[in-house]
N, C-alpha and C. Protein backbone atom coordinates (compact mmCIF):
# COMPACT_ATOMS: atom_id res chain seq x y z
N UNK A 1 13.98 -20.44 3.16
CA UNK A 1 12.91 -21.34 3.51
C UNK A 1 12.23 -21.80 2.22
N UNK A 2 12.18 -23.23 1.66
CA UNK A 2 11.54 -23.60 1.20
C UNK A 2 10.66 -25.07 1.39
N UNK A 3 9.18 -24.57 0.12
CA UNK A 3 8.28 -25.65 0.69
C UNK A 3 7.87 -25.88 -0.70
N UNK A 4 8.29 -27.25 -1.25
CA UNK A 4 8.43 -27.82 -2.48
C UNK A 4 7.79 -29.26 -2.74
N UNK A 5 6.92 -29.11 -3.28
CA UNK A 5 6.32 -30.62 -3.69
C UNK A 5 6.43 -30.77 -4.90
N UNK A 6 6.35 -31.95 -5.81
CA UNK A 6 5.86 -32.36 -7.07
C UNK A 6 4.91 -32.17 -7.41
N UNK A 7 3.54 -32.80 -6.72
CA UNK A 7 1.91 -32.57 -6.84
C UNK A 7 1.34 -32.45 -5.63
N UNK A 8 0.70 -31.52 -5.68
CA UNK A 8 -0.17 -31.03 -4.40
C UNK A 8 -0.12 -29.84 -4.58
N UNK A 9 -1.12 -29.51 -3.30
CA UNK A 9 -1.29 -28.16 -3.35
C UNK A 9 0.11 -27.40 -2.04
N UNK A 10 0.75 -26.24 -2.05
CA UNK A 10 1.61 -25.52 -1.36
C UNK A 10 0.44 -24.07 -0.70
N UNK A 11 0.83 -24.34 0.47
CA UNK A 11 0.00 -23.09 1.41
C UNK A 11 1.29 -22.44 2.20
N UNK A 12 1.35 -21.00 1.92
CA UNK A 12 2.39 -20.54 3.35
C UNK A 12 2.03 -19.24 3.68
N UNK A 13 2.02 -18.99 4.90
CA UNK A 13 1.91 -17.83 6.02
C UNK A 13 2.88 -17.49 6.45
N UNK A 14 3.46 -16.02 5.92
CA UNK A 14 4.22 -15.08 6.31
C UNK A 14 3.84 -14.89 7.47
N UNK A 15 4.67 -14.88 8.75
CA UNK A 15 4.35 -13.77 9.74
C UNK A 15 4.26 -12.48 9.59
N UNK A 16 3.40 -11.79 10.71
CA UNK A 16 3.25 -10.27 10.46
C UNK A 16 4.40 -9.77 10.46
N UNK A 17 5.24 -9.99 11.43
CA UNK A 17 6.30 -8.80 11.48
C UNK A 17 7.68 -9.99 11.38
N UNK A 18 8.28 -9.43 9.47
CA UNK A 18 9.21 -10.20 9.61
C UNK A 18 10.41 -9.55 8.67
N UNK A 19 11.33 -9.65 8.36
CA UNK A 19 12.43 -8.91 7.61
C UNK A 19 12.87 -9.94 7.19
N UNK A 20 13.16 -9.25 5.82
CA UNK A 20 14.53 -9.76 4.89
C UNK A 20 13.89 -11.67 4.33
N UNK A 21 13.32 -11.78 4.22
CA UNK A 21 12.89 -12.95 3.92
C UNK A 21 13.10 -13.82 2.47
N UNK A 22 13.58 -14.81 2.10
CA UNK A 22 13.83 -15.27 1.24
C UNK A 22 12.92 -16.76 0.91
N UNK A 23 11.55 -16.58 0.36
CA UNK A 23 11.02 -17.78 0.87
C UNK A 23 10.08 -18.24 -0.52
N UNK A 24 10.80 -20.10 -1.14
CA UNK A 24 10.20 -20.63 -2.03
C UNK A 24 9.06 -21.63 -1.98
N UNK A 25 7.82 -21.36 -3.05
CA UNK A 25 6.54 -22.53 -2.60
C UNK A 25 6.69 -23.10 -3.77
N UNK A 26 6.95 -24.04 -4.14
CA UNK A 26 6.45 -24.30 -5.63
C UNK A 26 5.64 -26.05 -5.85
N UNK A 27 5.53 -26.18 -6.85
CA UNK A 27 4.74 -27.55 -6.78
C UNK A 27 4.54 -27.79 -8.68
N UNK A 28 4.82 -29.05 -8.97
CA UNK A 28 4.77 -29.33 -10.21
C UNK A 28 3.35 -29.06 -10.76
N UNK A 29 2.43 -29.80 -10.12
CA UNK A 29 0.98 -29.48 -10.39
C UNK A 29 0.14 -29.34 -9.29
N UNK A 30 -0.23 -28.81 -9.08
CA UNK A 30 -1.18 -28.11 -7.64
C UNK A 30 -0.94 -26.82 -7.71
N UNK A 31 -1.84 -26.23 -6.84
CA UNK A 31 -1.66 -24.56 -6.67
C UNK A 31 -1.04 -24.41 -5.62
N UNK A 32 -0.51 -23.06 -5.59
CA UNK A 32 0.75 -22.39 -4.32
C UNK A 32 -0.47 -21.08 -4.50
N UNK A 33 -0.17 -20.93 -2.80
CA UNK A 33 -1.07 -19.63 -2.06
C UNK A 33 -0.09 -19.47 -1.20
N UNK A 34 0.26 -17.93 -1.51
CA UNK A 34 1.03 -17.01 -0.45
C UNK A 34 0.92 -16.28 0.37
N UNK A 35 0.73 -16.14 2.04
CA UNK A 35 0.10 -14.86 2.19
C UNK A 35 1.23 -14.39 2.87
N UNK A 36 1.01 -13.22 2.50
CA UNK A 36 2.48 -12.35 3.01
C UNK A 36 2.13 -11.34 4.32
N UNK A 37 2.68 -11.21 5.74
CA UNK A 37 1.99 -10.69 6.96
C UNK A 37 1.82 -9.03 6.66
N UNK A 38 1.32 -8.04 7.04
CA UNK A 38 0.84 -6.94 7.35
C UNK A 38 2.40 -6.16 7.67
N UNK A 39 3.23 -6.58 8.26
CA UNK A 39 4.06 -5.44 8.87
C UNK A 39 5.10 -6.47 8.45
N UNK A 40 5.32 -7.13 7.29
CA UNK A 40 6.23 -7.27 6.81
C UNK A 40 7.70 -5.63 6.61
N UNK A 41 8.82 -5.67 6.66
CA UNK A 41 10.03 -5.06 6.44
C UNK A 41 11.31 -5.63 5.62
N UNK A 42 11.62 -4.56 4.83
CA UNK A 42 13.20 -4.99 4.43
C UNK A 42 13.00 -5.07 3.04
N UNK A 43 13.87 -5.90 1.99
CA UNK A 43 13.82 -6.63 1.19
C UNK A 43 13.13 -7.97 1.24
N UNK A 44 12.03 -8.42 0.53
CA UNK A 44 11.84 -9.68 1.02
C UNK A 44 11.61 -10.50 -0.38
N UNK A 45 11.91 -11.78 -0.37
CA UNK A 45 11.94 -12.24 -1.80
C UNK A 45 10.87 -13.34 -1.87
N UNK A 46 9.66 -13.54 -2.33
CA UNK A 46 8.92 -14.97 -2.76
C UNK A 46 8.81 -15.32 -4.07
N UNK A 47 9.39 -16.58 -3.82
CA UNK A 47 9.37 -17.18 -5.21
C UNK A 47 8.31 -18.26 -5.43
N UNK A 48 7.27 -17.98 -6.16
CA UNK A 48 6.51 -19.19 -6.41
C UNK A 48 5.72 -19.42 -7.39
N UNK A 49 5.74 -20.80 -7.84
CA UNK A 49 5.60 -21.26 -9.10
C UNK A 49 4.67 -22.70 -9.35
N UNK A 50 4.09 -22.85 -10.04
CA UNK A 50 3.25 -24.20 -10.21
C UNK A 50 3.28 -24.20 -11.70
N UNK A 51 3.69 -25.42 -11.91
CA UNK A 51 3.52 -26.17 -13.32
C UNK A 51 2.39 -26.06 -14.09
N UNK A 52 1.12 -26.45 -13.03
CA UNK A 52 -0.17 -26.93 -13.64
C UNK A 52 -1.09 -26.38 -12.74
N UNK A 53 -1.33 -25.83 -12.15
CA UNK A 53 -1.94 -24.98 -11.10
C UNK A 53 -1.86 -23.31 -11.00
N UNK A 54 -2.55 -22.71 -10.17
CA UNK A 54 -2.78 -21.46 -9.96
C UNK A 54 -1.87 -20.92 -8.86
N UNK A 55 -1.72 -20.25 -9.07
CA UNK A 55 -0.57 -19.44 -8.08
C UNK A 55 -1.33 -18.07 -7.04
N UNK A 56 -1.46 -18.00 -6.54
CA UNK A 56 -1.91 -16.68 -5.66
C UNK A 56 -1.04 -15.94 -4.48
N UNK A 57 -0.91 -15.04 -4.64
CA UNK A 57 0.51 -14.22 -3.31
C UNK A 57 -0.44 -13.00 -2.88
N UNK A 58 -0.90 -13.15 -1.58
CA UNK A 58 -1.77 -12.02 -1.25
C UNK A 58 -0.39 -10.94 -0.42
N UNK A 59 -0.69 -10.09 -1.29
CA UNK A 59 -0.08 -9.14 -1.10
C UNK A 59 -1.05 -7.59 -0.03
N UNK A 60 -0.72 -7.23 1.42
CA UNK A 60 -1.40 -6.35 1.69
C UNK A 60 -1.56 -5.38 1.79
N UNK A 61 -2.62 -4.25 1.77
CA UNK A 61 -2.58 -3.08 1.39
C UNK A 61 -1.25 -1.99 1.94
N UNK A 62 -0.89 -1.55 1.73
CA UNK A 62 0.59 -0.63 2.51
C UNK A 62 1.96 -1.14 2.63
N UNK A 63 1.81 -3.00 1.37
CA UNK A 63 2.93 -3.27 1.26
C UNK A 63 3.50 -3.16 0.30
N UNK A 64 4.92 -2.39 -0.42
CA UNK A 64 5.71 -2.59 -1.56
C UNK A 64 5.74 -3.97 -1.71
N UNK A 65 6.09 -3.92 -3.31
CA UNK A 65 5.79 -4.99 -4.05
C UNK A 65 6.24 -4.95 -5.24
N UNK A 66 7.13 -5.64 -5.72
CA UNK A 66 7.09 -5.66 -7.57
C UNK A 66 6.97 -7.35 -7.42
N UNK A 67 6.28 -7.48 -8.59
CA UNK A 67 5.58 -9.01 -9.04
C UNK A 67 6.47 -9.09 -10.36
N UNK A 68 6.63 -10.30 -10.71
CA UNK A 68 6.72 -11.22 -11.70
C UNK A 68 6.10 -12.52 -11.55
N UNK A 69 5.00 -12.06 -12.97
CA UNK A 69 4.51 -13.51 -12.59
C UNK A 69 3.95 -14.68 -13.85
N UNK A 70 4.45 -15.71 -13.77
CA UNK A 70 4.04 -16.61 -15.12
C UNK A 70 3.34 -18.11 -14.66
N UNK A 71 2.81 -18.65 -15.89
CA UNK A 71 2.10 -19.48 -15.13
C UNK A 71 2.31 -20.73 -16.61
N UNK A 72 2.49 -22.11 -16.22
CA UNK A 72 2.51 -22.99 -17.41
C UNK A 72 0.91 -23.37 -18.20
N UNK A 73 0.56 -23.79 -16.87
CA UNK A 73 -1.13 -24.43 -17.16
C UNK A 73 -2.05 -24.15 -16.47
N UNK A 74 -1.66 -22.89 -15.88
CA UNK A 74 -2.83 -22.28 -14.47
C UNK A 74 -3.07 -20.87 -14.52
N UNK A 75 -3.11 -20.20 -13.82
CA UNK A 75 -4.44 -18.26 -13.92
C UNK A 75 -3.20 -17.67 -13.40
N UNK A 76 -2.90 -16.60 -13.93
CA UNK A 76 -1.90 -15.73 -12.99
C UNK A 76 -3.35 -14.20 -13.32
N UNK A 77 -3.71 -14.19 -11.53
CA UNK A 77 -4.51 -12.62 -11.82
C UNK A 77 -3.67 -12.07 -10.63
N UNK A 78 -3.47 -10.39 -10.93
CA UNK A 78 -2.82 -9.64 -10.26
C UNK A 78 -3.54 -8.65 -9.96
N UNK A 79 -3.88 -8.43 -8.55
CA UNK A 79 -4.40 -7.49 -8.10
C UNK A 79 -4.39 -5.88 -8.58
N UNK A 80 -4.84 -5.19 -9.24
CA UNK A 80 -5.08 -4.22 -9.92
C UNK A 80 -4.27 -2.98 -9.81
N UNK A 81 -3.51 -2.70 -8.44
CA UNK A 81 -2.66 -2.16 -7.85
C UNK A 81 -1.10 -2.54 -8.25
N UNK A 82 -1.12 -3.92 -9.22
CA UNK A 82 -0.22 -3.82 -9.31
C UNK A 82 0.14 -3.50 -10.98
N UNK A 83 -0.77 -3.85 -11.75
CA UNK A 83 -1.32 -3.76 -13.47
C UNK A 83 -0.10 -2.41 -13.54
């Protein structure tokens, strides 16, 4: 699943209960916001990226997680849990 613009902003909502997921937001300049559901399972992969914008992937409490994260012209902050 992907949701790809040039400019604008990218919004996506994980369902709560979902497996194995492979899912891209990105946008040349605008910000991408991720929220990832509660009872997520499996392997799950998000990829997302902004040129010129801020990136955010809410990640929730009791979910595994490894991050990579870079940013061209925008904030990459990572929730402290993951530092």
């Amino acid at each position: 699943n992907v949701k790809e613009t040039g400019g604008g902003n990218v919004d996506v909502v994980l369902p709560d209960k979902a497996a194995d997921l492979d899912v891209a937001a990105k946008t040349g300049a605008g910000n991408v916001s991720v929220e990832i559901g509660s009872a997520i399972t499996g392997t799950n992969t998000v990829d997302a990226k902004s040129g010129a914008g801020n990136v955010v992937v809410c990640v929730p409490s009791g979910v595994a997680a490894k991050l990579h994260a870079n940013s061209g012209l925008g904030k990459v902050i990572v929730d402290p849990r993951f530092e």
